[in-house]
Each structure stands twice: as structure tokens, then as C-alpha cells.
PDB file of N, CA and C in Angstrom:
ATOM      1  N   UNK A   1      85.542 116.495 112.463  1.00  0.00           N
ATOM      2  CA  UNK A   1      85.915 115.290 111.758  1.00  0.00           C
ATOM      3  C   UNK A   1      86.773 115.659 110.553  1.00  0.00           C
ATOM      4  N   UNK A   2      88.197 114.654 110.471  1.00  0.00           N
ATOM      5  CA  UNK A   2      88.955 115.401 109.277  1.00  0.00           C
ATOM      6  C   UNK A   2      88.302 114.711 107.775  1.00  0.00           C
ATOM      7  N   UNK A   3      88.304 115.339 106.755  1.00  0.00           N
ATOM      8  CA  UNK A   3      88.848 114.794 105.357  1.00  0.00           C
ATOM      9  C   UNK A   3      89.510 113.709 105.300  1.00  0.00           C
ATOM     10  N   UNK A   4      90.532 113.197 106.187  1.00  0.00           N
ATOM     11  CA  UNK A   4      91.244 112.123 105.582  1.00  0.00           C
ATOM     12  C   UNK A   4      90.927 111.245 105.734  1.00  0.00           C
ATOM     13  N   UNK A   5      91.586 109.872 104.883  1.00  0.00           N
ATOM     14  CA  UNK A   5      90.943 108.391 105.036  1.00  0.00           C
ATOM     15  C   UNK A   5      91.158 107.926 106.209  1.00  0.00           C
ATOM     16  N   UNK A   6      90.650 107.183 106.566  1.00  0.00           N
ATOM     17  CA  UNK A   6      90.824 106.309 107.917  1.00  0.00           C
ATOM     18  C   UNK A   6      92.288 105.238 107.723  1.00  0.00           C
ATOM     19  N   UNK A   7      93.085 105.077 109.186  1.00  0.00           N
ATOM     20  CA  UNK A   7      93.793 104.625 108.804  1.00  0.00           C
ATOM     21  C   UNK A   7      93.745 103.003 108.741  1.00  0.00           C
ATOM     22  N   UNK A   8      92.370 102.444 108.967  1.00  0.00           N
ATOM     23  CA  UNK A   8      92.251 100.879 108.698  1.00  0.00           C
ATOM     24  C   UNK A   8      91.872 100.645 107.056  1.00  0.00           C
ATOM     25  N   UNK A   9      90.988 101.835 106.864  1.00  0.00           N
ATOM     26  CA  UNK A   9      90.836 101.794 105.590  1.00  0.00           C
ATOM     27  C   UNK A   9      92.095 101.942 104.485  1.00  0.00           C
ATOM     28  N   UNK A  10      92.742 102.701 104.869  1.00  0.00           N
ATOM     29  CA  UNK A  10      94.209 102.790 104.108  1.00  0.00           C
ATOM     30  C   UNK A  10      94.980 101.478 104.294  1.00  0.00           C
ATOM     31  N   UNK A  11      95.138 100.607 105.514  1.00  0.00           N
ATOM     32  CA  UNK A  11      95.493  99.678 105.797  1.00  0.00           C
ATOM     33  C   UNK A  11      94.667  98.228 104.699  1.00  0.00           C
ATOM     34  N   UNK A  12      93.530  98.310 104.547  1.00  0.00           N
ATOM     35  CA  UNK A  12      92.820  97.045 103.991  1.00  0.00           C
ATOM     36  C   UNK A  12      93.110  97.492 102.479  1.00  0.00           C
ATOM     37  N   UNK A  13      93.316  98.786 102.242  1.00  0.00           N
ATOM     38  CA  UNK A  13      93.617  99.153 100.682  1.00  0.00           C
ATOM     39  C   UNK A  13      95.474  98.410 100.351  1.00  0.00           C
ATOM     40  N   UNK A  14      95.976  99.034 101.146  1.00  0.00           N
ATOM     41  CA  UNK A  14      97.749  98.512 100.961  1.00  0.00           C
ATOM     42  C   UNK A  14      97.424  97.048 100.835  1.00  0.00           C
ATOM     43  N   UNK A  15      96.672  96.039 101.796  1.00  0.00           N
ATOM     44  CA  UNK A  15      96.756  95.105 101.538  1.00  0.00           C
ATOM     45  C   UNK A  15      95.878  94.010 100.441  1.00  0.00           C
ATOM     46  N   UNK A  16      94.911  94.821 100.029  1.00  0.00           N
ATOM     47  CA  UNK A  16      94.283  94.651  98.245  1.00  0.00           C
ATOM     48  C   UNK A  16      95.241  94.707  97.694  1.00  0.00           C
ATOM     49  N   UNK A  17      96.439  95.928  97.748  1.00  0.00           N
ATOM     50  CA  UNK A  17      97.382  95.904  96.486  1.00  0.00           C
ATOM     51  C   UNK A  17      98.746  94.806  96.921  1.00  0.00           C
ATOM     52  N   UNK A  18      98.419  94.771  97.921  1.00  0.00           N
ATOM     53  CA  UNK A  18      99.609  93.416  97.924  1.00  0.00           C
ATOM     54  C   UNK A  18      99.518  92.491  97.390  1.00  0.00           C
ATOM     55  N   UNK A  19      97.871  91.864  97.466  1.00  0.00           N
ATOM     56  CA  UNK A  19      97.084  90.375  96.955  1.00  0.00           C
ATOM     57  C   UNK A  19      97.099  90.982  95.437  1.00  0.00           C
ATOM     58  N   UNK A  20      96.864  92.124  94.502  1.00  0.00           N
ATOM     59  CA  UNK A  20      96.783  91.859  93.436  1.00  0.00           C
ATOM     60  C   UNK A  20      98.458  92.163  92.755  1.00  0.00           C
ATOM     61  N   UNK A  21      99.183  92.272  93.409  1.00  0.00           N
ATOM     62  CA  UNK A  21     100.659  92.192  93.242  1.00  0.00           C
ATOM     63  C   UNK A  21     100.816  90.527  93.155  1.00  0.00           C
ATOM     64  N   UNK A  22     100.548  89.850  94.229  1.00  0.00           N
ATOM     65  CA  UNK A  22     100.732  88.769  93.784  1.00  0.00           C
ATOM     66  C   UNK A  22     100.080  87.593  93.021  1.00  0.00           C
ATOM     67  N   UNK A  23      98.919  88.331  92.534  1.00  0.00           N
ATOM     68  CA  UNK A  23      98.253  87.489  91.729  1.00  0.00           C
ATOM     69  C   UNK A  23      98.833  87.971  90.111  1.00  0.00           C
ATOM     70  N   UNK A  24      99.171  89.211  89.974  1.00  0.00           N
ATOM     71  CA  UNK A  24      99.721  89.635  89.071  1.00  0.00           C
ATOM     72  C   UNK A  24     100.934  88.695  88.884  1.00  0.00           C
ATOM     73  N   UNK A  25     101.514  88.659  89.802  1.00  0.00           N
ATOM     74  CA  UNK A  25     103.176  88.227  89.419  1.00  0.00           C
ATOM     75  C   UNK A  25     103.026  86.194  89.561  1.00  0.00           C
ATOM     76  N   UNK A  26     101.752  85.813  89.273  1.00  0.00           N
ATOM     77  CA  UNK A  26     102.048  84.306  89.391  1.00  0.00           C
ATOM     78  C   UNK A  26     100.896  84.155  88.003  1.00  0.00           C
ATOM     79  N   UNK A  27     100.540  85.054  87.349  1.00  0.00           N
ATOM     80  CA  UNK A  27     100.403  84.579  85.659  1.00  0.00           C
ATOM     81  C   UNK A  27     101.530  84.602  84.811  1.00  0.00           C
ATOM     82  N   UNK A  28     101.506  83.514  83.896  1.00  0.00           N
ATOM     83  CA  UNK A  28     102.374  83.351  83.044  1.00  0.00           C
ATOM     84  C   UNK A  28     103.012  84.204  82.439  1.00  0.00           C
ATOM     85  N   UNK A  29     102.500  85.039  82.113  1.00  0.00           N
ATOM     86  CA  UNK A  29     102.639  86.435  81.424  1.00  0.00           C
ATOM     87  C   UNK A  29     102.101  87.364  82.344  1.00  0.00           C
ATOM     88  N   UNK A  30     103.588  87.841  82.757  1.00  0.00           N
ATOM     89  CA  UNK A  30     103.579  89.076  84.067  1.00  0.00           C
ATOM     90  C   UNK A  30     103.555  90.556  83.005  1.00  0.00           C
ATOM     91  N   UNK A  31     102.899  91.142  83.530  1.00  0.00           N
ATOM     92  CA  UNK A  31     102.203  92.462  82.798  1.00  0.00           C
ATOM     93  C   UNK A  31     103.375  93.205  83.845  1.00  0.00           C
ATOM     94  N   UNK A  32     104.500  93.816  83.548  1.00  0.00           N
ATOM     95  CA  UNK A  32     105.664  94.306  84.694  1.00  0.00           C
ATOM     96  C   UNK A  32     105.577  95.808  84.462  1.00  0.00           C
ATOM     97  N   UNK A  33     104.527  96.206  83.916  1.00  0.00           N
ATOM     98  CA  UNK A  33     104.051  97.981  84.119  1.00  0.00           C
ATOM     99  C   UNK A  33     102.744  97.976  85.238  1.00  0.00           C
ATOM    100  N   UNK A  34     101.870  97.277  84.554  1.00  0.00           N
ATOM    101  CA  UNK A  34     100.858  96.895  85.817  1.00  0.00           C
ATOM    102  C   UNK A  34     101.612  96.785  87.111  1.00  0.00           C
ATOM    103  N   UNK A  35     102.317  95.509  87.213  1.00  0.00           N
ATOM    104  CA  UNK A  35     102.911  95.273  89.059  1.00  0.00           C
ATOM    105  C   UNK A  35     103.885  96.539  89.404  1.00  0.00           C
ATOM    106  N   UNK A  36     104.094  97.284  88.401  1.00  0.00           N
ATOM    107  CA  UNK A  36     105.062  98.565  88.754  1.00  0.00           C
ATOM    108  C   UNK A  36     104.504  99.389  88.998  1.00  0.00           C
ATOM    109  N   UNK A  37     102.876  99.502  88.697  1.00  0.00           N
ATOM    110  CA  UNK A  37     102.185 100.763  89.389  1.00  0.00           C
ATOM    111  C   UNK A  37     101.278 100.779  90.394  1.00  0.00           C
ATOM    112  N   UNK A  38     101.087  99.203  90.581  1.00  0.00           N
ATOM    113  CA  UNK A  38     100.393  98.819  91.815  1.00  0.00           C
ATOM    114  C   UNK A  38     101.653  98.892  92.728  1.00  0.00           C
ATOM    115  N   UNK A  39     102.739  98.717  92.713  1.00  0.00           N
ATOM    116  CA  UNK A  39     103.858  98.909  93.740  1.00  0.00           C
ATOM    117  C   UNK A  39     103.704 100.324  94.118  1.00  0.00           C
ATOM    118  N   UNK A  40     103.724 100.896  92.990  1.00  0.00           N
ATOM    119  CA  UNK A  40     103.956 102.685  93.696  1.00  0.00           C
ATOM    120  C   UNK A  40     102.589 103.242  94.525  1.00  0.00           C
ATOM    121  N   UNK A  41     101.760 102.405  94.043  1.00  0.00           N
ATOM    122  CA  UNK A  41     100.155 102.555  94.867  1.00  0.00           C
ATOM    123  C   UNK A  41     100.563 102.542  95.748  1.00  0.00           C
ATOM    124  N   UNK A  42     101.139 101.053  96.246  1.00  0.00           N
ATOM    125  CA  UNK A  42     101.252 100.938  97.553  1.00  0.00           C
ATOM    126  C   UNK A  42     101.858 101.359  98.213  1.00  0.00           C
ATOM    127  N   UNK A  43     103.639 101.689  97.734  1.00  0.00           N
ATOM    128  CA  UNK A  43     104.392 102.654  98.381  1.00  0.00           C
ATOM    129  C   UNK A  43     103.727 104.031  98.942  1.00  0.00           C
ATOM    130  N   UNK A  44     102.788 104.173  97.957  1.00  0.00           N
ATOM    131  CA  UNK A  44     102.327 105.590  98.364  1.00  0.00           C
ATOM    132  C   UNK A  44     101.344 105.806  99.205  1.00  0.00           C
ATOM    133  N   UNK A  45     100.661 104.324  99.452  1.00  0.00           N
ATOM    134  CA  UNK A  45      99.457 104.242 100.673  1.00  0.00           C
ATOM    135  C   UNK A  45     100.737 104.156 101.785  1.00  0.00           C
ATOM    136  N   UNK A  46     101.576 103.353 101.825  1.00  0.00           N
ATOM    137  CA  UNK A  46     102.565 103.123 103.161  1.00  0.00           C
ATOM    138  C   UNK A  46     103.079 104.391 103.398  1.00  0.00           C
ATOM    139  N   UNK A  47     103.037 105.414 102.991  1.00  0.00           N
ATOM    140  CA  UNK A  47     103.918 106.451 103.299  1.00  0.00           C
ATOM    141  C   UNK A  47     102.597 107.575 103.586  1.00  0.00           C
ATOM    142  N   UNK A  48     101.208 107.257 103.721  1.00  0.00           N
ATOM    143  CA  UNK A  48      99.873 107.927 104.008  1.00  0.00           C
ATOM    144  C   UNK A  48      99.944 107.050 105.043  1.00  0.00           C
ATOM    145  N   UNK A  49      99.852 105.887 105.592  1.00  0.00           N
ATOM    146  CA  UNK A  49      99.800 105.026 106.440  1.00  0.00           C
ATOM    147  C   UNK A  49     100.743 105.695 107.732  1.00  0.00           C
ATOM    148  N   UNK A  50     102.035 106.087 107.140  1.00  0.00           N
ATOM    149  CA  UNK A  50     103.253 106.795 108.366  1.00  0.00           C
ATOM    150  C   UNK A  50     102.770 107.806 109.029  1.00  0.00           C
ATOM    151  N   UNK A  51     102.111 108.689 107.846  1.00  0.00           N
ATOM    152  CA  UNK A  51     102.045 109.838 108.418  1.00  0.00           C
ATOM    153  C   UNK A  51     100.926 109.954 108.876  1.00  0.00           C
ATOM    154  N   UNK A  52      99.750 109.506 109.157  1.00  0.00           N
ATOM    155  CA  UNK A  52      98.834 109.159 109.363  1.00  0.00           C
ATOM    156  C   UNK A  52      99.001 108.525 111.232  1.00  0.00           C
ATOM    157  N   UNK A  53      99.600 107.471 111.668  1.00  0.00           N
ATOM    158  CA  UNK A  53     100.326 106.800 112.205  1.00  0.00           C
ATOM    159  C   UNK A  53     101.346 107.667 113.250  1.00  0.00           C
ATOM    160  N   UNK A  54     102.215 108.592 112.784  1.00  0.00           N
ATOM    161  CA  UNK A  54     102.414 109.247 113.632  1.00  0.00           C
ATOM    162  C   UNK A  54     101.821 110.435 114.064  1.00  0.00           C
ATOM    163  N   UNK A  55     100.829 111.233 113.646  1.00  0.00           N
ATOM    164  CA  UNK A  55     100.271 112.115 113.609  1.00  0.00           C
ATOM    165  C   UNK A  55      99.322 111.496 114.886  1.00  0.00           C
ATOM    166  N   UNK A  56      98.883 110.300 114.791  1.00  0.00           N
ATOM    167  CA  UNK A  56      98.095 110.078 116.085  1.00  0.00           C
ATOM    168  C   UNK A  56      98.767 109.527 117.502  1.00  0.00           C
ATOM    169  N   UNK A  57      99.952 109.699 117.559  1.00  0.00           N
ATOM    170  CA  UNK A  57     101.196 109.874 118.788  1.00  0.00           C
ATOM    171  C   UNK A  57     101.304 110.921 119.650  1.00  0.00           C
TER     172      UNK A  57
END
């Protein structure tokens, strides 16, 4: 069994940071360091998600 995360679990995480991306960006006062590092979260789960993804091909 490997170390790494599962890839549904990586999947339900990217999409937590999508929902708090957009709950972030529909208060009045957008906090735009916050939604800039939940973006790179997520960029960086989507790019664990790829490789992850093709590795099981």
C-alpha cells in the first residue's frame, strides 16, 4: 500500500478549495491574498491529481 493520498480524496479536497474560493470572492471585502493562496492550493492539488491519474494508466 503506497503513502500517497487517494485520488478521490485529493479530488473532494480541490473541490473544498473551489467552494471556499467562491465564498471568498462573493464577500464584500475580498481578502485577494487569501483567494491567491487557496488558488495555488488548488493548482497544486490539480497537478497531484495528474500525476496521480496518469500513473494509474
Amino acid at each position: 500500500m503506497s503513502a500517497s493520498p487517494d485520488l478521490a480524496e485529493l479530488t473532494e479536497k480541490h473541490r473544498l478549495l473551489d467552494r471556499m474560493i467562491e465564498e471568498e470572492l462573493s464577500r464584500p471585502a475580498v481578502d485577494s491574498i487569501k483567494v491567491n493562496s487557496l488558488k495555488l492550493q488548488k493548482l497544486r492539488l490539480k497537478d497531484q491529481i495528474a500525476r496521480l491519474s496518469r500513473g494509474k494508466q
